[in-house]
C-alpha atoms as a PDB file:
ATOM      1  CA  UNK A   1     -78.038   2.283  26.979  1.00  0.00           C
ATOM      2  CA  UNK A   2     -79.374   0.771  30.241  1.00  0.00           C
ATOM      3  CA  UNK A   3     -79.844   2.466  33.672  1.00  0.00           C
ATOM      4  CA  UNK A   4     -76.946   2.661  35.998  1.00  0.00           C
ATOM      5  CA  UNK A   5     -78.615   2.318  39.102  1.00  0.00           C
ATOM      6  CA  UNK A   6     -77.776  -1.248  39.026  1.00  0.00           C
ATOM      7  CA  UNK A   7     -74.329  -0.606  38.946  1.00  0.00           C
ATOM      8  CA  UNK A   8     -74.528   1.840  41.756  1.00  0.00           C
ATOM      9  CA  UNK A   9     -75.900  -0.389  43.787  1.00  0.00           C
ATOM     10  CA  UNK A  10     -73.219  -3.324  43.200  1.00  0.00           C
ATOM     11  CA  UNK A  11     -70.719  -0.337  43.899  1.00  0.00           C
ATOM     12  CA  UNK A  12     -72.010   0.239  47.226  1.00  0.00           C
ATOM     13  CA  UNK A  13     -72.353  -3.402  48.044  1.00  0.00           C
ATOM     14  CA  UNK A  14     -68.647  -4.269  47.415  1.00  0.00           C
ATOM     15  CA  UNK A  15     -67.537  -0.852  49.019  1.00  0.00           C
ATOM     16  CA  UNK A  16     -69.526  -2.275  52.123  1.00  0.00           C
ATOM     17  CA  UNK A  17     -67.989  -5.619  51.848  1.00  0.00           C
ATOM     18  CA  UNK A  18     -64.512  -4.604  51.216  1.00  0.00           C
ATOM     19  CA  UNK A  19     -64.614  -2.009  54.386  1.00  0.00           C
ATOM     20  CA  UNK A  20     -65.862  -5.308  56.187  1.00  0.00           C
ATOM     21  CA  UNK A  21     -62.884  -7.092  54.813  1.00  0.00           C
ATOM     22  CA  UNK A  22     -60.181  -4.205  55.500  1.00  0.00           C
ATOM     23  CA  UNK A  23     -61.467  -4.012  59.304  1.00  0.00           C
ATOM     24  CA  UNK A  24     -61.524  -7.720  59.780  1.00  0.00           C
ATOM     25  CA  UNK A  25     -57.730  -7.647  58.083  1.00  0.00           C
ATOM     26  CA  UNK A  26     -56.889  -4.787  60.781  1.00  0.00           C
ATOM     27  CA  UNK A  27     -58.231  -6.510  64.111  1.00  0.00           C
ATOM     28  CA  UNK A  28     -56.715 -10.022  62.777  1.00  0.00           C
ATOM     29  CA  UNK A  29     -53.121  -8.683  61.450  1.00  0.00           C
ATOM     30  CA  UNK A  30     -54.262 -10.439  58.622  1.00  0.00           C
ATOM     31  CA  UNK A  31     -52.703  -7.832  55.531  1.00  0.00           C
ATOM     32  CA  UNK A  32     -54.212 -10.727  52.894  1.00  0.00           C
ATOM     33  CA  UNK A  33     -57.746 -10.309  53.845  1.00  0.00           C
ATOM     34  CA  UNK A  34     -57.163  -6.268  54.631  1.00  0.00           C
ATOM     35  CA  UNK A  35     -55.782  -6.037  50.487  1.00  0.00           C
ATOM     36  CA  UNK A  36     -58.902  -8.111  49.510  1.00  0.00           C
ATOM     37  CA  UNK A  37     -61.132  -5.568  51.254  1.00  0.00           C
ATOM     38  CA  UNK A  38     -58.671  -3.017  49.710  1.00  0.00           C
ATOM     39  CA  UNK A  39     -59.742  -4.286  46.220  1.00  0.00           C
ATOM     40  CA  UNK A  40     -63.316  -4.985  46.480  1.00  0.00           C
ATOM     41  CA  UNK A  41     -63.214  -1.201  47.779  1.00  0.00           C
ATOM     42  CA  UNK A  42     -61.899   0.105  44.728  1.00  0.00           C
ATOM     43  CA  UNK A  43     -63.874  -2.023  42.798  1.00  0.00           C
ATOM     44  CA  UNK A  44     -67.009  -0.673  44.464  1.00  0.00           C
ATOM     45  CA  UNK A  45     -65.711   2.934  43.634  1.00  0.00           C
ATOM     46  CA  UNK A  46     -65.243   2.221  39.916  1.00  0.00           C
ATOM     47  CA  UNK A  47     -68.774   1.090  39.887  1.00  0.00           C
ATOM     48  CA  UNK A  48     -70.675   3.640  41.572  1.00  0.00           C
ATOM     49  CA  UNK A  49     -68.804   5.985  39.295  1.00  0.00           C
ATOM     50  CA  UNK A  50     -69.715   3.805  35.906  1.00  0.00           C
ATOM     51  CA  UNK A  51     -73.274   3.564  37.158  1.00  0.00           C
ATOM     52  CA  UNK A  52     -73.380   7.328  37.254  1.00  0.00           C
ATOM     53  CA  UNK A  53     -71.412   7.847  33.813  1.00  0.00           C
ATOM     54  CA  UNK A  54     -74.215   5.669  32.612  1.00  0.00           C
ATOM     55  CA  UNK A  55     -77.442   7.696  34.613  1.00  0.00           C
ATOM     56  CA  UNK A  56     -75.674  11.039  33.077  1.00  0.00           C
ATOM     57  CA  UNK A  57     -75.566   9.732  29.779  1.00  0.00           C
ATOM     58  CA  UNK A  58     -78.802   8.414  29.457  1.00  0.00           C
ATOM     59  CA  UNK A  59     -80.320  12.110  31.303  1.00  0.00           C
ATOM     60  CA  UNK A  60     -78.176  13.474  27.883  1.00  0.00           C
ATOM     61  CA  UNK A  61     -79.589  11.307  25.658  1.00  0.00           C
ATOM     62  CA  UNK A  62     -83.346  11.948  27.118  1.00  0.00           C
ATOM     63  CA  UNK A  63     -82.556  15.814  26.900  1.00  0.00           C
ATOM     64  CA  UNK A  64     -81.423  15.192  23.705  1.00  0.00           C
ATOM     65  CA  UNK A  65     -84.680  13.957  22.537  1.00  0.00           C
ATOM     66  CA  UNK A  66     -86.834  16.996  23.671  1.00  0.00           C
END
């Protein structure tokens, strides 16, 4: 199983980008661009928590071992 820090860090860049996105949608009025930052926010979420499913896992499997 490989290391999830990768995936935590693609979490946090599209939570970043999506918050970008949502204020940019606010200031504009522009509700298109404010879901898209909605979604990339979510999607950001789902990552960080995968990429800590996967750190956990592998901290199991390593305990395991001992």
């Amino acid at each position: 199983m490989s290391n999830g820090n990768a995936d935590k860090i693609k979490g946090k860049a599209n939570k970043a980008k999506g918050e970008m996105k949502d204020q940019v949608g606010n200031l504009t009025d522009n509700k298109k661009v404010q879901a898209s930052g909605k979604k990339d926010k979510v999607k950001g979420e789902v990552q960080d928590t995968f990429g800590d499913a996967k750190n956990e896992a592998n901290e199991t499997k390593t305990d395991q071992k001992k």
